[in-house]
C-alpha atoms as a PDB file:
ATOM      1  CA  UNK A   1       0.000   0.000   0.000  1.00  0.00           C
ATOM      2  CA  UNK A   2       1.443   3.056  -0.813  1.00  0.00           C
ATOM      3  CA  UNK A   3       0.710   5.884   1.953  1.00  0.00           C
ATOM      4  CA  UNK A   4       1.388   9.488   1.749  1.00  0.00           C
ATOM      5  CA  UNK A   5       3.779  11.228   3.791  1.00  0.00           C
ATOM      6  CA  UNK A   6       2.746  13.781   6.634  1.00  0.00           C
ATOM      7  CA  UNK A   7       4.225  16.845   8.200  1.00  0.00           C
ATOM      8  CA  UNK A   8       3.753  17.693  12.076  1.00  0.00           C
ATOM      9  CA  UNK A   9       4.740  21.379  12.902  1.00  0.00           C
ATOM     10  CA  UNK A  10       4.732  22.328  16.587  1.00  0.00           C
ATOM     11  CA  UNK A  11       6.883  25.018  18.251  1.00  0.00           C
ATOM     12  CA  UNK A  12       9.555  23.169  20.325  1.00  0.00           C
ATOM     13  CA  UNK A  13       9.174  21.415  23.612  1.00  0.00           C
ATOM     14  CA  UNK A  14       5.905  20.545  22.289  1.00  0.00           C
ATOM     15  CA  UNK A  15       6.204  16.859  22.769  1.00  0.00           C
ATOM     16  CA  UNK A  16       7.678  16.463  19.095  1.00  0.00           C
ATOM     17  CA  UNK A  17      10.435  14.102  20.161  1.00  0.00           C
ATOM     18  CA  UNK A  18       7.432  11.797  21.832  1.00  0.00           C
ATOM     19  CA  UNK A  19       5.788  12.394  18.781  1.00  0.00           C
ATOM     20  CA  UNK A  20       8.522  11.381  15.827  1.00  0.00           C
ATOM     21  CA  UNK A  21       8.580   8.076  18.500  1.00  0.00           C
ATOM     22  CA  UNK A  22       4.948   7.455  18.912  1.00  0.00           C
ATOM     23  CA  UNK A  23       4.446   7.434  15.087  1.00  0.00           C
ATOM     24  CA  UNK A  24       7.375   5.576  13.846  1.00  0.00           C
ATOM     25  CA  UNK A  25       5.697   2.225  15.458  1.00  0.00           C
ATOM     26  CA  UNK A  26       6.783  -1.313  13.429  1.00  0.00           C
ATOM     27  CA  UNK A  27       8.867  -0.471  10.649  1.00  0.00           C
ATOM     28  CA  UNK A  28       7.955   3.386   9.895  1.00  0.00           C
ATOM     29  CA  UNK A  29      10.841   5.993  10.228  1.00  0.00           C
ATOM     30  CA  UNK A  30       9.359   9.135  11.168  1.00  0.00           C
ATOM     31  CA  UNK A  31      11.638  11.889  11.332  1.00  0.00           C
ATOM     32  CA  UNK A  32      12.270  14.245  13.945  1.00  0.00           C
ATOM     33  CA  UNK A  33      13.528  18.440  13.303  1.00  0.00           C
ATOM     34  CA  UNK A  34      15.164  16.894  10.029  1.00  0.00           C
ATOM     35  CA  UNK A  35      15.056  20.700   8.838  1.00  0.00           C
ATOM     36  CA  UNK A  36      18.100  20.914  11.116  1.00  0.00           C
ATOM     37  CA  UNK A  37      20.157  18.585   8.883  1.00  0.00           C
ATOM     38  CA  UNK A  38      19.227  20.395   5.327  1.00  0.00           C
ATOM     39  CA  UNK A  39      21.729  21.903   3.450  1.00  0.00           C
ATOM     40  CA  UNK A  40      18.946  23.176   1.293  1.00  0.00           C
ATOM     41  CA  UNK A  41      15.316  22.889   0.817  1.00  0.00           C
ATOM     42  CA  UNK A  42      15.898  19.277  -1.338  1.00  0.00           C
ATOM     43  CA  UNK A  43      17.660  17.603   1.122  1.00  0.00           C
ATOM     44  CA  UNK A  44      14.384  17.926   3.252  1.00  0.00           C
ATOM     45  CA  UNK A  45      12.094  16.125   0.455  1.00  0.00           C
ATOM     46  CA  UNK A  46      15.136  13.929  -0.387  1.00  0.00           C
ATOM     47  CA  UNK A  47      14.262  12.358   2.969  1.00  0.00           C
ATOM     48  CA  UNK A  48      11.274  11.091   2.127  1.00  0.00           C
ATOM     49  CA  UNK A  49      12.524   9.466  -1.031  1.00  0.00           C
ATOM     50  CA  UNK A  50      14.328   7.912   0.484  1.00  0.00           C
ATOM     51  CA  UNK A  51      11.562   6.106   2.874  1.00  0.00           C
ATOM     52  CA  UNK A  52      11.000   8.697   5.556  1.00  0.00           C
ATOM     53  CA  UNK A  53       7.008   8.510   6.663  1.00  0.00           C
ATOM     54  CA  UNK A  54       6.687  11.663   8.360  1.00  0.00           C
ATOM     55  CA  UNK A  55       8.060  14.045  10.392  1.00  0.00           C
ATOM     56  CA  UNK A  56       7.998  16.780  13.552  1.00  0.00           C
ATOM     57  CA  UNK A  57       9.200  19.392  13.126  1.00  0.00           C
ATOM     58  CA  UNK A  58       9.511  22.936  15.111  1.00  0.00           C
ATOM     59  CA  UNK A  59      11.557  25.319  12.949  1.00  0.00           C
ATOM     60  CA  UNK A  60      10.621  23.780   8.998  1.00  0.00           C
ATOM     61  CA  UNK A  61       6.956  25.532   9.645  1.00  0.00           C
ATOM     62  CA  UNK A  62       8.891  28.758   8.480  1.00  0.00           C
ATOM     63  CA  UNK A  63       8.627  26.539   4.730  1.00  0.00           C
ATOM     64  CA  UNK A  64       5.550  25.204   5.204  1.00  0.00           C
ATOM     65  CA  UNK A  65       3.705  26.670   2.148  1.00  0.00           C
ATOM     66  CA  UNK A  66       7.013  25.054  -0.059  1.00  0.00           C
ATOM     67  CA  UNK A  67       6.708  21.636   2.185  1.00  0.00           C
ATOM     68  CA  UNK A  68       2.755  21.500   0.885  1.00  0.00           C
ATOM     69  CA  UNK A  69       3.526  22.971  -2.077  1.00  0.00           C
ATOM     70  CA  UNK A  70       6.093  20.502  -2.897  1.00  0.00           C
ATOM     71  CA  UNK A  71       4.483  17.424  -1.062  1.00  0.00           C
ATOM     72  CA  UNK A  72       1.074  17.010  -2.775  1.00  0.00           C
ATOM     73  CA  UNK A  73      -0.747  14.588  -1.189  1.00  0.00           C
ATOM     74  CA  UNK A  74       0.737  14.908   2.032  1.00  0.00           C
ATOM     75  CA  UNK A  75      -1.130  14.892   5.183  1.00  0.00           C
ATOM     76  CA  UNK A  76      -0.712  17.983   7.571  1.00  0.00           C
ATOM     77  CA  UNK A  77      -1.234  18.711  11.506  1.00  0.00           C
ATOM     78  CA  UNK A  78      -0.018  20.877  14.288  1.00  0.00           C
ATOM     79  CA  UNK A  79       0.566  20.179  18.245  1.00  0.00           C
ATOM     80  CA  UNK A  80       0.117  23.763  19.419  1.00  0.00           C
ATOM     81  CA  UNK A  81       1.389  24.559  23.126  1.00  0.00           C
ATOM     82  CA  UNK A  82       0.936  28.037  24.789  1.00  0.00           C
ATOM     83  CA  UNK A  83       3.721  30.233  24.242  1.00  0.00           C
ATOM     84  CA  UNK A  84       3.837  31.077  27.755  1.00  0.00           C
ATOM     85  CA  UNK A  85       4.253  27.407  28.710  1.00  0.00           C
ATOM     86  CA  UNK A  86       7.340  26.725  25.628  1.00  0.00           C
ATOM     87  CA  UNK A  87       9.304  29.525  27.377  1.00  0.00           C
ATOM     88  CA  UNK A  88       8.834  28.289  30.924  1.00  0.00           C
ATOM     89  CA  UNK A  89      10.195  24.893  29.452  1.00  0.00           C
ATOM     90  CA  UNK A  90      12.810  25.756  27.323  1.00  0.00           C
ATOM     91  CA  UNK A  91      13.888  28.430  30.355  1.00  0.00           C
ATOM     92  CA  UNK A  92      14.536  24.913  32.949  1.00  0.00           C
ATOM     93  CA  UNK A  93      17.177  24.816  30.150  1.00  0.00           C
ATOM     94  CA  UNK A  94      18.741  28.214  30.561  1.00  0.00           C
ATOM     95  CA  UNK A  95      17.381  28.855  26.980  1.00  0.00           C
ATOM     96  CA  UNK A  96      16.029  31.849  26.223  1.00  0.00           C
ATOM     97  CA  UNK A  97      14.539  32.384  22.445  1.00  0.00           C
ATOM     98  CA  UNK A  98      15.296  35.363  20.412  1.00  0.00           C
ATOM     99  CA  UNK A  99      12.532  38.348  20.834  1.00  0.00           C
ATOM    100  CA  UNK A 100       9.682  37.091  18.755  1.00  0.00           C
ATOM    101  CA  UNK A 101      10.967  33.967  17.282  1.00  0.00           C
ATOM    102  CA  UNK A 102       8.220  31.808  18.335  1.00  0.00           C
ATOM    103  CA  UNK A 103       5.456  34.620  18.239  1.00  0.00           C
ATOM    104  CA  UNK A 104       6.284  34.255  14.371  1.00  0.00           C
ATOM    105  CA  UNK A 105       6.476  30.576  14.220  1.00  0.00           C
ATOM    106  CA  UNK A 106       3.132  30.666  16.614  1.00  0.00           C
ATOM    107  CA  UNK A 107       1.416  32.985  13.755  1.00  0.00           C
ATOM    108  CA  UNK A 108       2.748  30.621  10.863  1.00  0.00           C
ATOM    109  CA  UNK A 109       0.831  28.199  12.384  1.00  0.00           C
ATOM    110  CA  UNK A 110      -2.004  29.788  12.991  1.00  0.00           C
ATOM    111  CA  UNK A 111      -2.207  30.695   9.075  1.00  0.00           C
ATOM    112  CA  UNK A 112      -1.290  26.595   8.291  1.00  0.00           C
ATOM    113  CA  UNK A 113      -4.488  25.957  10.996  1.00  0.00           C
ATOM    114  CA  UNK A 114      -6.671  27.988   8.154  1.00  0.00           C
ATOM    115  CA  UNK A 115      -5.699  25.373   5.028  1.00  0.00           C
ATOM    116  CA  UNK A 116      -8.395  22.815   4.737  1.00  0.00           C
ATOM    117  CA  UNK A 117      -7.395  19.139   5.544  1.00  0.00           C
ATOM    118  CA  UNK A 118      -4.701  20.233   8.069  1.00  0.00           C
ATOM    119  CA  UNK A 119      -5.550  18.974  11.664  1.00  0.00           C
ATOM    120  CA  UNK A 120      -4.872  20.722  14.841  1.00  0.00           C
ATOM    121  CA  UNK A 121      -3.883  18.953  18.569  1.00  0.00           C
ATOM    122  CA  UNK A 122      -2.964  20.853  21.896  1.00  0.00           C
ATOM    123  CA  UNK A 123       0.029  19.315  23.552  1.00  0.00           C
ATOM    124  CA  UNK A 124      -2.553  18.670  26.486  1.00  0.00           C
ATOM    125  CA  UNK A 125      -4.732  16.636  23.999  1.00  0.00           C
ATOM    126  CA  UNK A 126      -2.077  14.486  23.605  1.00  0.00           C
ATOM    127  CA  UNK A 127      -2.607  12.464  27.310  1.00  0.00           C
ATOM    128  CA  UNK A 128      -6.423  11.709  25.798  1.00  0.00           C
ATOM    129  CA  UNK A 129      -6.476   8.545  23.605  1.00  0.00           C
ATOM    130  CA  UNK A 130      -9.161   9.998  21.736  1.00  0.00           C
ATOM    131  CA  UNK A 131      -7.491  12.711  20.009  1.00  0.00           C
ATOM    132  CA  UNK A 132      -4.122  10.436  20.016  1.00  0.00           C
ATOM    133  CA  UNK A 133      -6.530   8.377  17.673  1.00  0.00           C
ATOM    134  CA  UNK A 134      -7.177  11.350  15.496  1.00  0.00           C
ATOM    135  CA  UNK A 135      -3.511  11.673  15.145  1.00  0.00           C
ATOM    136  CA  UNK A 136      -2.085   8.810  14.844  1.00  0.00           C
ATOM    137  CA  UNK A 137      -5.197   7.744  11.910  1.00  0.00           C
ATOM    138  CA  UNK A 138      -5.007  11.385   9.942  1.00  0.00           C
ATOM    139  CA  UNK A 139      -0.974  10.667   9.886  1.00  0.00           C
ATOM    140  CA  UNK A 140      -0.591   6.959   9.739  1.00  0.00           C
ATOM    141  CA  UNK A 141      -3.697   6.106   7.152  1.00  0.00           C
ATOM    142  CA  UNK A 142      -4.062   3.437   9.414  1.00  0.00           C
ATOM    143  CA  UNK A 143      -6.701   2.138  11.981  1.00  0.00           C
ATOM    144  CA  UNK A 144      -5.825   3.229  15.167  1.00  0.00           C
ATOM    145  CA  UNK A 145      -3.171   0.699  16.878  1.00  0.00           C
ATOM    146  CA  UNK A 146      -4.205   0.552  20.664  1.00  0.00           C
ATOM    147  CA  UNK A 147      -1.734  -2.360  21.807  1.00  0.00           C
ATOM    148  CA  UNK A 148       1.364  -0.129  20.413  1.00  0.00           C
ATOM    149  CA  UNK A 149      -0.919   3.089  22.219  1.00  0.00           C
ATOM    150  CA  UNK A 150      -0.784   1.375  25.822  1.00  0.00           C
ATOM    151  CA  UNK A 151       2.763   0.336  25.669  1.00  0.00           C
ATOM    152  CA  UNK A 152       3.629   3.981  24.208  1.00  0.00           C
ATOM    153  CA  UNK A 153       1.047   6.843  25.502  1.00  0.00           C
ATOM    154  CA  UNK A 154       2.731   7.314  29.115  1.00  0.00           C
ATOM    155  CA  UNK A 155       6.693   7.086  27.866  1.00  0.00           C
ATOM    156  CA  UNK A 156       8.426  10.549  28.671  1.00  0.00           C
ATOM    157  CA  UNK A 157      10.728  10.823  25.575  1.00  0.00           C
ATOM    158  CA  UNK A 158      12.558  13.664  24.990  1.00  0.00           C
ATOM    159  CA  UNK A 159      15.156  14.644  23.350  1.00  0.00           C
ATOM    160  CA  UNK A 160      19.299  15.545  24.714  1.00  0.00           C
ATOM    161  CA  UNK A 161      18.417  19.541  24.762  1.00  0.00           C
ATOM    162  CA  UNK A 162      21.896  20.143  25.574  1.00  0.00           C
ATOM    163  CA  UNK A 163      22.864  18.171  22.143  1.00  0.00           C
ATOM    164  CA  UNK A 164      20.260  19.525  20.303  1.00  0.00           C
ATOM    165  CA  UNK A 165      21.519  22.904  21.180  1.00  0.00           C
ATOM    166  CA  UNK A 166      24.967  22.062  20.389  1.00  0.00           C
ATOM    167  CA  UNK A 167      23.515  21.342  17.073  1.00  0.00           C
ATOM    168  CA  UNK A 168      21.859  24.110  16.690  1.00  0.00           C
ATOM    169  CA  UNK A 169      25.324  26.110  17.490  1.00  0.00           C
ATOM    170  CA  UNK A 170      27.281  24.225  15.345  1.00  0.00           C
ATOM    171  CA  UNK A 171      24.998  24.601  12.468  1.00  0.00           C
ATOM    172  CA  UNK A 172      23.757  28.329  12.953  1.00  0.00           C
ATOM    173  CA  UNK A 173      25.331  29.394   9.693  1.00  0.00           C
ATOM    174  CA  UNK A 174      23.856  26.838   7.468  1.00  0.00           C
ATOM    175  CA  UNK A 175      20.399  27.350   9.115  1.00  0.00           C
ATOM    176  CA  UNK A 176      20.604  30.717   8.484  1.00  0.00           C
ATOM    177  CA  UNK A 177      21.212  29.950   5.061  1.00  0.00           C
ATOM    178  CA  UNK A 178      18.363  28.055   4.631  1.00  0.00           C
ATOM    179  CA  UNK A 179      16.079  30.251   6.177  1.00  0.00           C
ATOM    180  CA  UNK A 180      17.255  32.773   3.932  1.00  0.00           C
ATOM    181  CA  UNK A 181      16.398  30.460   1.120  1.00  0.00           C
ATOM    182  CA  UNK A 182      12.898  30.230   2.082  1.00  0.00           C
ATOM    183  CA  UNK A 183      12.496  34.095   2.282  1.00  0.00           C
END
């Protein structure tokens, strides 16, 4: 059966990380801030060429009118998390985002919310099987697995902040780049 990819855009400490893992159940890859690896806006589709499912992301949402553009067919949610509660997070980190970063990324997902087909969760949502259902179905194509749901739902995985940071650091020139690509 051939399934069409999907594209999860949250802002970050959304749960993404439980997410990528909660989706990629059996023999499904599902990707996880892969815009952070991308050289340039191909590598990102190259991904799924090249098997990738899905993904969760919580910067690529400043492409997402390429990603749709670009992935037709392609199924499309959000995880949306108060602002207010992302900066209380990230701050346990000693990370404090740059002056209206996520206020934009918050209002590009507000305007992907309006395109028809795309579905919306709250991070809270996601402790209710009912709307992990509506996920994990919109994404997957797939009746609702609740076996793989009871052995998953209540699993606190996150991701190695520190390293992700590090990342981040490391890479800040070639992110730039690409953002400057999508402009």
């Amino acid at each position: 059966m051939n399934v069409s990819p999907f594209v999860i855009f949250a802002l970050p400490r959304s749960r993404t990380a439980w997410t990528s893992f909660y989706l990629s159940q059996q023999t499904r890859f599902v990707g996880h801030d892969m815009a952070l690896f991308c050289e340039k806006p191909d590598d990102f589709f190259t991904a799924f060429d090249n098997g990738m499912s899905g993904t969760v992301e919580t910067g690529a949402v400043l492409g997402f009118r390429m990603i749709m553009d670009r992935l037709r067919g392609a199924r499309f949610a959000t995880i949306r998390r108060p602002i207010n509660q992302v900066k209380r997070s990230l701050a346990q980190f000693g990370v404090i985002p740059v002056e209206g970063d996520l206020e934009s990324k918050d209002r590009l997902l507000d305007e992907l919310e309006r395109v028809p087909g795309v579905l919306s969760i709250s991070y809270d949502d996601l402790y209710d099987a009912a709307y992990r259902r509506r996920l994990f179905e919109h994404c997957l194509q797939e009746p609702f697995d609740t076996k793989w749901d009871g052995l998953t739902a209540h699993v606190n995985r996150q991701i190695d902040v520190f390293a992700q940071l590090r990342v981040i650091e490391a890479r800040r020139n070639k992110i730039e780049a690409l953002k400057a690509m999508l402009r």
